[in-house]
N, C-alpha and C. Protein backbone atom coordinates (compact mmCIF):
# COMPACT_ATOMS: atom_id res chain seq x y z
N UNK A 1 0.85 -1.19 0.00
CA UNK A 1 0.00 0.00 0.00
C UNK A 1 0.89 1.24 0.00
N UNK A 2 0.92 2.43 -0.86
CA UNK A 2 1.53 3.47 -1.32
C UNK A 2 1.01 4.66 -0.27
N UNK A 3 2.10 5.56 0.18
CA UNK A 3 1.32 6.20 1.33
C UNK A 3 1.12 7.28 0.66
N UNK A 4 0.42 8.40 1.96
CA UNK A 4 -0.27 9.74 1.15
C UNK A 4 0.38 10.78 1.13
N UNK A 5 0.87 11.10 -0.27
CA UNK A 5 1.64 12.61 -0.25
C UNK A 5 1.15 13.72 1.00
N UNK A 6 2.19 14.25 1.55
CA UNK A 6 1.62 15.08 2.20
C UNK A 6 2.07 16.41 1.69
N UNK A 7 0.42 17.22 1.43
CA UNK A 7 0.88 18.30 0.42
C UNK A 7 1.82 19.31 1.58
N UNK A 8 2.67 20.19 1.04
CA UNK A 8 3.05 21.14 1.68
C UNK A 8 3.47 22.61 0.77
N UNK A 9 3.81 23.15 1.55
CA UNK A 9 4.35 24.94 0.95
C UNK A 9 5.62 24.73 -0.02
N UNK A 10 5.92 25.72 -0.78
CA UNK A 10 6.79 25.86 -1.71
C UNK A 10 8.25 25.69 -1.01
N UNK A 11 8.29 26.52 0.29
CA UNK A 11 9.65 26.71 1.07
C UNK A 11 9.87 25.37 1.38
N UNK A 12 8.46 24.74 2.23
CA UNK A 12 8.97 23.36 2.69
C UNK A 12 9.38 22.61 1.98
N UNK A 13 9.04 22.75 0.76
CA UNK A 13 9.47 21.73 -0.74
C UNK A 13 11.15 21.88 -0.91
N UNK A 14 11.37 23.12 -0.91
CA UNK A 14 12.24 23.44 -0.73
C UNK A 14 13.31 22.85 0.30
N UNK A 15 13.25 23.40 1.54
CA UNK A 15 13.83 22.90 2.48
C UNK A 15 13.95 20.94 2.54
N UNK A 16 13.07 20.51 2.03
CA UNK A 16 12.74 19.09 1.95
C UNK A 16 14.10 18.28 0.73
N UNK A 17 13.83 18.84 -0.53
CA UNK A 17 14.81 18.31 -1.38
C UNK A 17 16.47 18.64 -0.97
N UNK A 18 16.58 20.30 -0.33
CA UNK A 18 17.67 20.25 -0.03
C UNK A 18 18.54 19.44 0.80
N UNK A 19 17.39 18.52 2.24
CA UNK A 19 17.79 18.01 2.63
C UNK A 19 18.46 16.52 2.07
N UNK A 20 17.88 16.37 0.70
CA UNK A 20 17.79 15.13 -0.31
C UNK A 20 18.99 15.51 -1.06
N UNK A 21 19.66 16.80 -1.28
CA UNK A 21 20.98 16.96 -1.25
C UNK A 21 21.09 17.49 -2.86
N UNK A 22 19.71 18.36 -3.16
CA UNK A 22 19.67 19.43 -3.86
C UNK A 22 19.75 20.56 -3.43
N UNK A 23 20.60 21.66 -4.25
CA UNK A 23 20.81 22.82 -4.03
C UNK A 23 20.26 23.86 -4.96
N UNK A 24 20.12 24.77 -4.38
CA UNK A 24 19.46 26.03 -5.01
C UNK A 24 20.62 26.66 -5.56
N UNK A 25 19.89 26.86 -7.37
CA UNK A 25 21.18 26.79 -8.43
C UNK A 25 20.59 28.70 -8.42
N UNK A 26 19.41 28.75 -8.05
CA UNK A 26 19.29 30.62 -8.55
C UNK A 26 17.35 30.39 -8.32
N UNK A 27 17.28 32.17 -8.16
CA UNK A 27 15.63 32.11 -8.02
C UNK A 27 15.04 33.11 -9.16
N UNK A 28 14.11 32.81 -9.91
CA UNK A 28 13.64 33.66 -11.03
C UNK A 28 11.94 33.96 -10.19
N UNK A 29 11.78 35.41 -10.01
CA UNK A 29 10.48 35.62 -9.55
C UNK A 29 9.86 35.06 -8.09
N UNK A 30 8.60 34.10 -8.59
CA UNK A 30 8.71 32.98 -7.69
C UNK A 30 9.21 31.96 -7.57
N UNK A 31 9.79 31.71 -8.32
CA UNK A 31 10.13 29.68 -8.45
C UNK A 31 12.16 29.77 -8.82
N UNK A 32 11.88 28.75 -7.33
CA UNK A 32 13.54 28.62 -6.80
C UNK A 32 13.61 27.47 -7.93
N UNK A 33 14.76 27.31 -8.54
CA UNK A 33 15.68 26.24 -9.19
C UNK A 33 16.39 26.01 -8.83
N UNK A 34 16.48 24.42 -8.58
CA UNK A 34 17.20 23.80 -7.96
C UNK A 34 17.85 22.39 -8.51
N UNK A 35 19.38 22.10 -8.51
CA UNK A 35 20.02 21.17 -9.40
C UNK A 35 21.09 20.40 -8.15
N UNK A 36 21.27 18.96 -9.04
CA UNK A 36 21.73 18.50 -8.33
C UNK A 36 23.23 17.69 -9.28
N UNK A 37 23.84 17.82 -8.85
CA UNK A 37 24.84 17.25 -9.48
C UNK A 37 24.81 15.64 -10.39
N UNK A 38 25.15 15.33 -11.62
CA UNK A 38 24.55 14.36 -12.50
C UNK A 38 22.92 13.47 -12.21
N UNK A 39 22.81 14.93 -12.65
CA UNK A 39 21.08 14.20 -12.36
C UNK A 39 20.80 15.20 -13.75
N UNK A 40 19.73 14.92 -14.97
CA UNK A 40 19.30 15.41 -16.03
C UNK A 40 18.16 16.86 -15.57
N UNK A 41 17.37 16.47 -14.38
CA UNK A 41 16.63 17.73 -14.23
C UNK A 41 17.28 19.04 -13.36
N UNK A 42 16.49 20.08 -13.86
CA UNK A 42 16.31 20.98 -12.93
C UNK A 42 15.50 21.11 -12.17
N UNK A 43 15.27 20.87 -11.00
CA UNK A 43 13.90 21.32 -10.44
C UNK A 43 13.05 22.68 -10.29
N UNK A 44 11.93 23.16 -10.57
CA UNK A 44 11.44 24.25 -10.52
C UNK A 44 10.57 24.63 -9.60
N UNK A 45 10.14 25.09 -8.44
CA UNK A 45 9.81 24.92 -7.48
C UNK A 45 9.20 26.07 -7.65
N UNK A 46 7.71 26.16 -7.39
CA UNK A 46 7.39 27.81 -7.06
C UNK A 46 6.93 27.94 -5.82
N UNK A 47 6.81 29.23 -5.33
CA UNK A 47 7.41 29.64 -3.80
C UNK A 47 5.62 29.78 -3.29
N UNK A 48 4.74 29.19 -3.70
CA UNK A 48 3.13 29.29 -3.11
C UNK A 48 2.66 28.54 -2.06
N UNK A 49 1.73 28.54 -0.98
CA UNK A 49 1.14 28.50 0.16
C UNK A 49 1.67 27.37 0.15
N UNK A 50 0.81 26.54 -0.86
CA UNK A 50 0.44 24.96 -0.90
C UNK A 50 0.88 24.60 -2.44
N UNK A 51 1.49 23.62 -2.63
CA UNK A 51 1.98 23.08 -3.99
C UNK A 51 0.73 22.00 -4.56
N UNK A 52 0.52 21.77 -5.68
CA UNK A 52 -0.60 21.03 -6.09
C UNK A 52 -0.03 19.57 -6.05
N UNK A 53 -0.87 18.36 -5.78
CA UNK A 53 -1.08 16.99 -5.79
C UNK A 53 0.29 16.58 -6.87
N UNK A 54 -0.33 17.42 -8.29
CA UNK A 54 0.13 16.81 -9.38
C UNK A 54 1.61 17.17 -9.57
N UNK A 55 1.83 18.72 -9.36
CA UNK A 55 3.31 19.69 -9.40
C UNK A 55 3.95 19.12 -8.59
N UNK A 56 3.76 18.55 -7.12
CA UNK A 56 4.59 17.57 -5.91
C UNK A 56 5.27 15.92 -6.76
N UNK A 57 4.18 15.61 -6.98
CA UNK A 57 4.33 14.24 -7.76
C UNK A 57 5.28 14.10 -9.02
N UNK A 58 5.01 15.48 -9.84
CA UNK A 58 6.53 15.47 -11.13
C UNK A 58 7.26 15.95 -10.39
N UNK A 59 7.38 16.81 -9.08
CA UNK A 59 9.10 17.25 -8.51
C UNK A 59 9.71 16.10 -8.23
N UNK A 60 8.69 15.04 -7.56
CA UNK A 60 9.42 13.32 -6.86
C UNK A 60 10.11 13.01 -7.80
N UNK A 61 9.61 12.45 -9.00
CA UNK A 61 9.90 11.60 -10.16
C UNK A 61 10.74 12.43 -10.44
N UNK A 62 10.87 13.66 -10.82
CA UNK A 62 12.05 14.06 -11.72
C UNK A 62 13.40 14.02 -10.23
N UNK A 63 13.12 14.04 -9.45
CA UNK A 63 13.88 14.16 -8.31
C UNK A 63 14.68 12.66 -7.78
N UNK A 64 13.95 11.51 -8.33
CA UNK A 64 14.01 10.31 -7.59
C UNK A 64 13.88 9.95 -6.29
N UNK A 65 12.87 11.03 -6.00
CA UNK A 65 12.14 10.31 -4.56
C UNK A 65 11.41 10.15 -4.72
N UNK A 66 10.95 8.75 -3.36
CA UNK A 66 9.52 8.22 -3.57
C UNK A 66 8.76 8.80 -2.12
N UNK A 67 7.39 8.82 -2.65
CA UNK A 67 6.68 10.04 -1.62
C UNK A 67 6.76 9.17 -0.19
N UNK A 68 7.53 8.60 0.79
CA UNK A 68 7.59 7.69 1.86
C UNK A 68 9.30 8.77 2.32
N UNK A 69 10.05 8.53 1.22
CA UNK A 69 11.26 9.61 1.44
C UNK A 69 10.96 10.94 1.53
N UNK A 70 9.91 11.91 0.85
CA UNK A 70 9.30 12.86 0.90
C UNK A 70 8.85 13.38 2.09
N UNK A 71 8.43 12.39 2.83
CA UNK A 71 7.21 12.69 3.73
C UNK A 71 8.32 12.49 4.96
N UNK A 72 9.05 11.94 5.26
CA UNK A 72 10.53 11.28 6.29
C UNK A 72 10.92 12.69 6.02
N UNK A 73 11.60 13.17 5.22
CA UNK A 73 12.76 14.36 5.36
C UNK A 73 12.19 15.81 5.53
């Protein structure tokens, strides 16, 4: 059984991957970018209350976490 994303804020998204040992490459507007050394994405993160279901779910995947590591860090 797959557990339940827990939605959160843009910062916490933030603060969350960095701990996953992405860094913030620069910020355009709202949305921090963030890269990680030989990995193909950038992550794009925008800086709002609450992040949507779906925008959380492509940061995982392009990120290679699974929402159980998400929800831990």
């Amino acid at each position: 059984m797959s557990s339940r994303l827990k939605l959160c804020s843009g910062s916490k998204a933030v603060k969350k991957f960095r701990r996953a040992g992405w860094k913030i490459a620069r910020q355009r507007g709202s949305h921090v970018m963030m890269v990680k050394p030989n990995y193909l994405y950038t992550l794009s993160i925008p800086q709002h209350k609450e992040l949507g279901i779906g925008l959380l779910k492509k940061l995982l995947k392009q990120g290679k976490l699974t929402i159980d590591e998400f929800n831990r860090l």
